[in-house]
N, C-alpha and C. Protein backbone atom coordinates (compact mmCIF):
# COMPACT_ATOMS: atom_id res chain seq x y z
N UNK A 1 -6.69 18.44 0.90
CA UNK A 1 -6.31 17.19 0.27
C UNK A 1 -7.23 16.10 0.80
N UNK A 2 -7.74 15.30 -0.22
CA UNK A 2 -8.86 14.31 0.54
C UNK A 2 -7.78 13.32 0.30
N UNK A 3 -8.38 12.00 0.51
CA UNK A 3 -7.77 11.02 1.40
C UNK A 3 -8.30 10.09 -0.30
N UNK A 4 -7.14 9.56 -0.65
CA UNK A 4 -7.40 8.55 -1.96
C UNK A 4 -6.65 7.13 -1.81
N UNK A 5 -7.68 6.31 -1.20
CA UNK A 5 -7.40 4.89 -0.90
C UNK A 5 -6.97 4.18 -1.99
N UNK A 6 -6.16 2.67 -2.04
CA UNK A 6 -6.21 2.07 -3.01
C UNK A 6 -5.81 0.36 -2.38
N UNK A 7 -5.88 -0.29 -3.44
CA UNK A 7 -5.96 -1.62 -2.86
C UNK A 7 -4.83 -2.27 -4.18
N UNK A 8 -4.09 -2.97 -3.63
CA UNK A 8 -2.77 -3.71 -4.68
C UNK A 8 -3.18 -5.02 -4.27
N UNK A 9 -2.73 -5.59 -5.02
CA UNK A 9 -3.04 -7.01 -4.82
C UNK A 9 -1.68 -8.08 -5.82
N UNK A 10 -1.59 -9.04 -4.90
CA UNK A 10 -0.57 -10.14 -5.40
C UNK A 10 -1.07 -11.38 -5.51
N UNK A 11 -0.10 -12.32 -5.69
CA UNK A 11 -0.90 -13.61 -6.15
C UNK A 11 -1.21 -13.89 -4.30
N UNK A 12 -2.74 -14.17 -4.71
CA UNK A 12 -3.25 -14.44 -3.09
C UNK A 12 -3.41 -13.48 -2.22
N UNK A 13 -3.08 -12.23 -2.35
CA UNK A 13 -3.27 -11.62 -1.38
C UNK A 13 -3.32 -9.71 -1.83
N UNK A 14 -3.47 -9.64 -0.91
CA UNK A 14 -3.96 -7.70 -1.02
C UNK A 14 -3.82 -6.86 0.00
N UNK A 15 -3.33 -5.63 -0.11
CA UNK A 15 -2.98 -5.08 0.88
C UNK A 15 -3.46 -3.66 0.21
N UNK A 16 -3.52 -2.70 1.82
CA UNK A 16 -4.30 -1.28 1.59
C UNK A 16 -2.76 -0.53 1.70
N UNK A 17 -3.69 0.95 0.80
CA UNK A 17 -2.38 1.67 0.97
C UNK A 17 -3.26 2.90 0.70
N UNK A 18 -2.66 4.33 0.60
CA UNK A 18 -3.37 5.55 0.66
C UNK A 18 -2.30 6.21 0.12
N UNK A 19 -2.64 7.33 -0.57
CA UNK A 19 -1.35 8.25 -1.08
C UNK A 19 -1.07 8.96 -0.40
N UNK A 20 0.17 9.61 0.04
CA UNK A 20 0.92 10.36 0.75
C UNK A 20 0.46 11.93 0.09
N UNK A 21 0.88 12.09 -0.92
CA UNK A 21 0.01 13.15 -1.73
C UNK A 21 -1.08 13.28 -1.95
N UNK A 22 -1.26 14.76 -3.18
CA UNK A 22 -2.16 14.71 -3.51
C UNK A 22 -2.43 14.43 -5.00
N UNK A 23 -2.62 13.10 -5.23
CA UNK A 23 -2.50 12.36 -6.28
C UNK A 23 -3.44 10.89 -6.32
N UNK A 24 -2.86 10.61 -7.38
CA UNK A 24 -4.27 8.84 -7.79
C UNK A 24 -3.84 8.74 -8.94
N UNK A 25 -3.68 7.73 -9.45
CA UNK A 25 -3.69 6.94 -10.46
C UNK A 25 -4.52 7.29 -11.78
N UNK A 26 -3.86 7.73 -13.07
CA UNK A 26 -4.76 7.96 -13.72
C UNK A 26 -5.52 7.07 -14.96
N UNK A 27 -5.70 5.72 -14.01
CA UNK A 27 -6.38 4.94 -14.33
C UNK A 27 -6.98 3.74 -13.19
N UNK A 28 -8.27 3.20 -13.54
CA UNK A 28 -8.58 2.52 -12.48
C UNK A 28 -7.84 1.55 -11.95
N UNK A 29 -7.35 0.82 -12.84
CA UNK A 29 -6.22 -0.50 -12.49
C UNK A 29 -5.27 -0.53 -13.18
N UNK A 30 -4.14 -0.50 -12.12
CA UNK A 30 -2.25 -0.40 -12.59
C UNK A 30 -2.07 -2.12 -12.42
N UNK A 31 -1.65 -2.22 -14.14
CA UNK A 31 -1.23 -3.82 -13.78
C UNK A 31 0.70 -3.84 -13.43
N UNK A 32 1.28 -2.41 -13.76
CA UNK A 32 2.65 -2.42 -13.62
C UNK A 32 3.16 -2.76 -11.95
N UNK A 33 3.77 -3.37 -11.21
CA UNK A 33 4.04 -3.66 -10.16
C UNK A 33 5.26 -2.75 -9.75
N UNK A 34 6.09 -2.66 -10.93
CA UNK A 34 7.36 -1.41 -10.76
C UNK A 34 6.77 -0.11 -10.64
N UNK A 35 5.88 0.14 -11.22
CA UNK A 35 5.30 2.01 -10.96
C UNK A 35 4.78 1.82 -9.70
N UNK A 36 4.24 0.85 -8.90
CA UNK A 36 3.40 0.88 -7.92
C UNK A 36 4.60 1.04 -6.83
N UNK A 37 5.71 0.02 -6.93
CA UNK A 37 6.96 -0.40 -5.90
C UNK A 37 7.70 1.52 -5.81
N UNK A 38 7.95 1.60 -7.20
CA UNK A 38 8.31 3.39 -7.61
C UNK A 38 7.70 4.24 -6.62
N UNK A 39 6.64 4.43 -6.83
CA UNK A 39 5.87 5.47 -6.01
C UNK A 39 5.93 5.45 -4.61
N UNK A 40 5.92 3.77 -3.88
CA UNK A 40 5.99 3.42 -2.61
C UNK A 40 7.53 4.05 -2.14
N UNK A 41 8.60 3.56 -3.13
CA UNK A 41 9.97 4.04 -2.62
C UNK A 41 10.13 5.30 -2.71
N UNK A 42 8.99 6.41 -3.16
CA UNK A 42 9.35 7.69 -3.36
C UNK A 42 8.60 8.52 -2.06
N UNK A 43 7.70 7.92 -1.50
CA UNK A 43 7.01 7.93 -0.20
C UNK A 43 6.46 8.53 -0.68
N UNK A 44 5.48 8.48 -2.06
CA UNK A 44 4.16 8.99 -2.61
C UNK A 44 3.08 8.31 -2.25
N UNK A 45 3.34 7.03 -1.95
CA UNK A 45 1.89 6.57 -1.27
C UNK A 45 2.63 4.91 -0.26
N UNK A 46 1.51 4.76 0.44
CA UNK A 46 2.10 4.04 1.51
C UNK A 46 1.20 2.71 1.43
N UNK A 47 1.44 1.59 1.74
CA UNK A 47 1.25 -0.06 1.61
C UNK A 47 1.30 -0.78 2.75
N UNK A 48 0.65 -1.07 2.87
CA UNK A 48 0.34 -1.87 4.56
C UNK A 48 -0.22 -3.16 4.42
N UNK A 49 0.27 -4.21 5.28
CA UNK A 49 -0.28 -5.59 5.14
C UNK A 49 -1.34 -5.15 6.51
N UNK A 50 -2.74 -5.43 6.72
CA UNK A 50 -3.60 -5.36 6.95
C UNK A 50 -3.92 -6.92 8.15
N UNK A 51 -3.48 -7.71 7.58
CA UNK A 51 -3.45 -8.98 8.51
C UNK A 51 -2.89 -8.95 9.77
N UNK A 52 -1.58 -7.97 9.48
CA UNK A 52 -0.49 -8.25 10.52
C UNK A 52 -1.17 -6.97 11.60
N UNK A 53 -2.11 -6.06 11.57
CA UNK A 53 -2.08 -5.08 12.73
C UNK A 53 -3.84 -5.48 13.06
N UNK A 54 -4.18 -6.36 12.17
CA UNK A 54 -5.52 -7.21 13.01
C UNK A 54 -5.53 -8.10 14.01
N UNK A 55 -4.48 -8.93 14.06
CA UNK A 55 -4.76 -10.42 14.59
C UNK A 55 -4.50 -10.29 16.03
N UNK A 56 -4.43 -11.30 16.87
CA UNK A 56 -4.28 -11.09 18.29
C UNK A 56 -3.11 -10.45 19.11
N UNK A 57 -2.42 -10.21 18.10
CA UNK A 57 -0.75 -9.92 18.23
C UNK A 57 -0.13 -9.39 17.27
N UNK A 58 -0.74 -7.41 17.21
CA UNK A 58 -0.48 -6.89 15.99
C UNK A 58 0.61 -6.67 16.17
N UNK A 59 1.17 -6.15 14.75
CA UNK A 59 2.59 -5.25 15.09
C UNK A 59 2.10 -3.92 14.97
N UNK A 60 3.46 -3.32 14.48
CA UNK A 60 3.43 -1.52 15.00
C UNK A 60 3.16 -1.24 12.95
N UNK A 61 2.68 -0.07 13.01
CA UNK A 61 2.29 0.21 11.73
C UNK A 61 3.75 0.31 10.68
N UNK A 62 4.92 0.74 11.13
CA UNK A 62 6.02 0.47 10.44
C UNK A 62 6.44 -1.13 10.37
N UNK A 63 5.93 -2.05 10.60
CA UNK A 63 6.26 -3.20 10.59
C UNK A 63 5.39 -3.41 9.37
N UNK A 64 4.09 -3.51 9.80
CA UNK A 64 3.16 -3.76 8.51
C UNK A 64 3.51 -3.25 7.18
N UNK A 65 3.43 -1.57 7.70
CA UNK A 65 4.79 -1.56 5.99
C UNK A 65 5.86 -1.75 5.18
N UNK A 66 6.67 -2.21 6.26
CA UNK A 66 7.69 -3.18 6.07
C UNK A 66 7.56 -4.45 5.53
N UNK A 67 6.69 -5.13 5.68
CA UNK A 67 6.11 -6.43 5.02
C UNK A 67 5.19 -6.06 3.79
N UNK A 68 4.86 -5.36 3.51
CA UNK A 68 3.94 -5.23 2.29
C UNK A 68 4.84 -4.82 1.28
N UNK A 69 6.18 -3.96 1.83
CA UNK A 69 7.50 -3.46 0.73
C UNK A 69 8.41 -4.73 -0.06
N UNK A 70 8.17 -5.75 1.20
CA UNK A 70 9.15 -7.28 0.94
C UNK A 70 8.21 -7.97 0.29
């Protein structure tokens, strides 16, 4: 299984995520926000805020995904 990155984005901002499977999107850009939230709650692919495990005072990687879910 290779490793299939993806990038979501909201007003202002963007966050990384990778699929849990072995799967991808079968199209380049999902404008649906419910199939994307779907898949995340099915633990088919995972969403991470990226800011929060950079800065001088990261958190723990379940935190970051915790904020990218809210």
């Amino acid at each position: 299984m290779g490793l299939n990155p993806l990038v979501t984005t909201t007003s202002g901002h963007a966050f990384a995520g990778a699929w849990l499977i072995d799967e991808k999107l079968p199209i380049l850009c999902n404008d649906d926000p419910q199939d994307i939230r779907k898949r995340v709650d099915n633990r088919d692919l995972v969403l991470f805020e990226t800011t929060l495990i950079t800065n001088a005072s990261p958190v723990t990687f379940e935190q970051a995904k915790d904020h990218a879910r809210n």
